[in-house]
N, C-alpha and C. Protein backbone atom coordinates (compact mmCIF):
# COMPACT_ATOMS: atom_id res chain seq x y z
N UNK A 1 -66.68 -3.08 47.48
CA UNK A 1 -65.31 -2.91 47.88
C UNK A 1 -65.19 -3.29 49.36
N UNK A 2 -63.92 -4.37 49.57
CA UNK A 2 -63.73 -4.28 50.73
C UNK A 2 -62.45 -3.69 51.65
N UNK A 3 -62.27 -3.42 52.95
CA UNK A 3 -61.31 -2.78 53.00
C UNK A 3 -60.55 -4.25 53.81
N UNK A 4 -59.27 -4.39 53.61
CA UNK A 4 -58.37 -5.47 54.24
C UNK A 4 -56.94 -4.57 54.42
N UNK A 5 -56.19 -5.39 54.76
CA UNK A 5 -55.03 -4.88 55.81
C UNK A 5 -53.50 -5.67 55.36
N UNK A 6 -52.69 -5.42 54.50
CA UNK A 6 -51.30 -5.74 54.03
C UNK A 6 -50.37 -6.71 55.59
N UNK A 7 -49.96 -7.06 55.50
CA UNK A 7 -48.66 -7.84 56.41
C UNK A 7 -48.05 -6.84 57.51
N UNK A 8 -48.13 -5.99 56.45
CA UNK A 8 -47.12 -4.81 57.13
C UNK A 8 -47.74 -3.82 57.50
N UNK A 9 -49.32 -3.85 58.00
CA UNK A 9 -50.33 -2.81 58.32
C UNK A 9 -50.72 -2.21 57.56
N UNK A 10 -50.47 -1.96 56.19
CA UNK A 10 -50.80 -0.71 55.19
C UNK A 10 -52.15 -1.39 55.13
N UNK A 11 -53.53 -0.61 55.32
CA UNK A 11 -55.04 -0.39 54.68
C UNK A 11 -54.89 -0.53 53.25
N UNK A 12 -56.01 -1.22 52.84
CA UNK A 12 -55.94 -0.76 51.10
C UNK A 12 -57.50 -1.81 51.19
N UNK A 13 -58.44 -1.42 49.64
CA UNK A 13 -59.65 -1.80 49.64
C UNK A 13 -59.35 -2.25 48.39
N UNK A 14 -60.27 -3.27 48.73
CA UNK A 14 -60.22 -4.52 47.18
C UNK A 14 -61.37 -4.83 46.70
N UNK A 15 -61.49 -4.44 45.30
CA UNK A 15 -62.81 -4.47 44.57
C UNK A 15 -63.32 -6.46 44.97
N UNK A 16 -64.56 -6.73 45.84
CA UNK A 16 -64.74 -8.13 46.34
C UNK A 16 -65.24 -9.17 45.09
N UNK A 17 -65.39 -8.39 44.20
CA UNK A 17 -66.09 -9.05 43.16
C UNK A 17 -65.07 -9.77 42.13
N UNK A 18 -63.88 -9.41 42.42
CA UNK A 18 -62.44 -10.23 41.76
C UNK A 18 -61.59 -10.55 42.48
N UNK A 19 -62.38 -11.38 43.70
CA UNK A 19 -61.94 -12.46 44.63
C UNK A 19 -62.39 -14.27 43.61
N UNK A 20 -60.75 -14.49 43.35
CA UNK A 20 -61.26 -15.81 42.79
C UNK A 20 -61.29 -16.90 43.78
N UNK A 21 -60.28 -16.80 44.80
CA UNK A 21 -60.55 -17.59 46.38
C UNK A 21 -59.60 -17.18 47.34
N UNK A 22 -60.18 -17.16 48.60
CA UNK A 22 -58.93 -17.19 49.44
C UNK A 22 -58.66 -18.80 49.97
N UNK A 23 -57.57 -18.30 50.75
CA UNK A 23 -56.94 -19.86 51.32
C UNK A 23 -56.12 -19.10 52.77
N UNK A 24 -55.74 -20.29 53.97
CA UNK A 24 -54.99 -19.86 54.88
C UNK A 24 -53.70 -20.77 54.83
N UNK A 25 -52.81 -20.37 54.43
CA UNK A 25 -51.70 -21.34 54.33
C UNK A 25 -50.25 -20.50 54.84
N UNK A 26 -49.92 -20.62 56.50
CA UNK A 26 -50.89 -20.13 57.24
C UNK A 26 -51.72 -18.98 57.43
N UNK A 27 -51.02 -17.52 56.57
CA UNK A 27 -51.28 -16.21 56.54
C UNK A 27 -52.74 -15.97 55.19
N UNK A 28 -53.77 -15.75 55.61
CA UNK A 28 -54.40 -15.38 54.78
C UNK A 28 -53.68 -15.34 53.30
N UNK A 29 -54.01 -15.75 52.12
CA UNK A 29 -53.57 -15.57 50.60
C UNK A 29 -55.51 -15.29 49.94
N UNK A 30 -55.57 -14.01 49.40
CA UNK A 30 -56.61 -14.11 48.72
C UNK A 30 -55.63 -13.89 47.09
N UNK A 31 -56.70 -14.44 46.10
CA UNK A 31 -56.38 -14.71 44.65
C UNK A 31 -57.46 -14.39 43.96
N UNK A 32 -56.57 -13.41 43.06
CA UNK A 32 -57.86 -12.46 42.32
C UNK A 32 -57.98 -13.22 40.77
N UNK A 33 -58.96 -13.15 40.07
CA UNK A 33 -59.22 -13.62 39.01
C UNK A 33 -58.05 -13.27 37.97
N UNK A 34 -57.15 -12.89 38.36
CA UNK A 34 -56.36 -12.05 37.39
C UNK A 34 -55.32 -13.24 36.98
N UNK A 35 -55.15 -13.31 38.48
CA UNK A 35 -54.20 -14.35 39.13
C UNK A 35 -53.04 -14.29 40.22
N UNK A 36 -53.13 -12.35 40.33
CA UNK A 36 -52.29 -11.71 41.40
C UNK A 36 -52.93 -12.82 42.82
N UNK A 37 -52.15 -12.16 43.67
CA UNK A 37 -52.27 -13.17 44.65
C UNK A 37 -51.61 -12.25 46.59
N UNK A 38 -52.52 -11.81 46.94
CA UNK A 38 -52.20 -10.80 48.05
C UNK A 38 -52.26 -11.43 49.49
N UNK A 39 -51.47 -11.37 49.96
CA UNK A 39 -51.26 -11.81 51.54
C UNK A 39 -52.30 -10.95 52.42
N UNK A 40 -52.70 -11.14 53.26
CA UNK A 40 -53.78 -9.93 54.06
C UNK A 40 -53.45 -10.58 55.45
N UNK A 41 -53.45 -9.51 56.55
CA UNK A 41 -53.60 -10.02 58.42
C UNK A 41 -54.80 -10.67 58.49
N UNK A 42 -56.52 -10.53 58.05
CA UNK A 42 -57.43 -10.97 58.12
C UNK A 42 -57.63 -12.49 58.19
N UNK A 43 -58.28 -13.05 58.63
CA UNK A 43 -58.52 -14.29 58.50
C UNK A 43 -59.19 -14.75 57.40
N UNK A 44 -59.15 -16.14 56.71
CA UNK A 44 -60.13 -16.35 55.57
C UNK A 44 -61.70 -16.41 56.01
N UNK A 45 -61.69 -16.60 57.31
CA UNK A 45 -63.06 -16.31 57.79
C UNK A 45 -64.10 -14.75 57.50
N UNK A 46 -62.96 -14.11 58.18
CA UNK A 46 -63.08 -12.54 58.13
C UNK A 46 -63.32 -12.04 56.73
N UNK A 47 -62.32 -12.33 55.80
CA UNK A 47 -62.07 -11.98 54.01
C UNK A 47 -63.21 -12.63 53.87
N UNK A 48 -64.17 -13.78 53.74
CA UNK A 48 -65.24 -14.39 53.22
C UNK A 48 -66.57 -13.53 53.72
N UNK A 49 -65.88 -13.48 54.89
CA UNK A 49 -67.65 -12.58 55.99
C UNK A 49 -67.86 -11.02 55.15
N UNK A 50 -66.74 -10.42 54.61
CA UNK A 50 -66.51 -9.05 54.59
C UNK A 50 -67.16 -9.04 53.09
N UNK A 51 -66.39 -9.74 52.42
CA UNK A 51 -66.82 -10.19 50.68
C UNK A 51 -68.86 -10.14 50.57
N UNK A 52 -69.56 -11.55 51.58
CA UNK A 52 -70.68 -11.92 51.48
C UNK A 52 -71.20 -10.31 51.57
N UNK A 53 -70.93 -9.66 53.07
CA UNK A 53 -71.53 -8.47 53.32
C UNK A 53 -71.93 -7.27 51.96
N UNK A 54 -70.28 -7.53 51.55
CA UNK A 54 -70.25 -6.39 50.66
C UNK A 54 -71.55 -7.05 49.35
N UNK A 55 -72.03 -7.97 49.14
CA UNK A 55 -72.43 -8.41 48.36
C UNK A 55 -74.25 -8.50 48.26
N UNK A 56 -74.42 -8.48 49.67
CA UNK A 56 -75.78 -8.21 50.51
C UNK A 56 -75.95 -6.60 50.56
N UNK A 57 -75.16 -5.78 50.66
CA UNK A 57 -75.10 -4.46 50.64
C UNK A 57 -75.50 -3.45 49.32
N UNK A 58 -75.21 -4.39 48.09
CA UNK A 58 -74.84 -4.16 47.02
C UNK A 58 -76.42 -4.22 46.45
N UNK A 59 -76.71 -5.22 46.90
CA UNK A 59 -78.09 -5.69 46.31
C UNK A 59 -79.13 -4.86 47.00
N UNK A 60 -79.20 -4.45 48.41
CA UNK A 60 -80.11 -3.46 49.48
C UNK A 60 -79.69 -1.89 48.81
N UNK A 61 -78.31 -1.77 48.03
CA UNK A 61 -78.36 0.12 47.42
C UNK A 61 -79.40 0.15 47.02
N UNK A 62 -79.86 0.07 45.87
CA UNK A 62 -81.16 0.52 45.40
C UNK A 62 -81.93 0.84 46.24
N UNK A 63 -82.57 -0.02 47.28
CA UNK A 63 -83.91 0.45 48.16
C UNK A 63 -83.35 1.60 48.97
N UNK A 64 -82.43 0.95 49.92
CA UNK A 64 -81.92 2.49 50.73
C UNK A 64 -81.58 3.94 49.82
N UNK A 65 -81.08 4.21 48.56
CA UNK A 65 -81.36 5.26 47.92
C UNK A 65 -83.08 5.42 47.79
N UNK A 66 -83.80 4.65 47.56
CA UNK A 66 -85.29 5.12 47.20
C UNK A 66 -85.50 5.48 48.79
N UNK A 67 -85.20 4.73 49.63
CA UNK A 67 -85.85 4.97 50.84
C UNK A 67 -85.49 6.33 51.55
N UNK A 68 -84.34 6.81 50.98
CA UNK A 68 -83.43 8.64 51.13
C UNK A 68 -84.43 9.49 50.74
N UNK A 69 -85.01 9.06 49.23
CA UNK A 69 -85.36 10.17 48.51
C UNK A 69 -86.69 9.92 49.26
N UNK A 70 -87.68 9.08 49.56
CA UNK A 70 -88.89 9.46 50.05
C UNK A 70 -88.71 9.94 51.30
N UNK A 71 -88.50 10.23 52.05
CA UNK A 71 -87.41 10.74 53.38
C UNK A 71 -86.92 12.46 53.19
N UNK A 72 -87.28 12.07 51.86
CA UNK A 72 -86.62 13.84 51.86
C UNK A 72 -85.14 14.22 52.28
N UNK A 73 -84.18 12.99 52.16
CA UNK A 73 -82.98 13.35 52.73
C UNK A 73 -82.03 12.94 51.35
């Protein structure tokens, strides 16, 4: 999940994995597989950087939970 930012400031988080593409024409447009289609303040730079992260993050859960439990935390 990522978190992005409406036109009009409202926060809201978007599952990154039903990002079908963004585009800048000029205001950020990301387009979900659905086919909805959401304006965001972010840049398509930013929306792409945030997406990859969330996606690198996703794949490292597993170890960082094992790495909790041997940790004793």
């Amino acid at each position: 999940m990522i978190q992005l930012t409406r036109l009009n400031g409202d926060r809201f988080v978007l599952n990154a994995e039903i990002i079908r593409y963004v585009e800048r024409c000029p205001d950020t447009l990301v387009t979900l597989i659905s086919g909805e289609s959401i304006m965001v303040a972010e840049s398509m730079n930013e929306v792409v950087k945030r997406a990859i992260m969330y996606q690198q993050e996703k794949q490292m859960l597993p170890q960082l939970r094992a790495a909790r439990v041997e940790c004793g935390t």
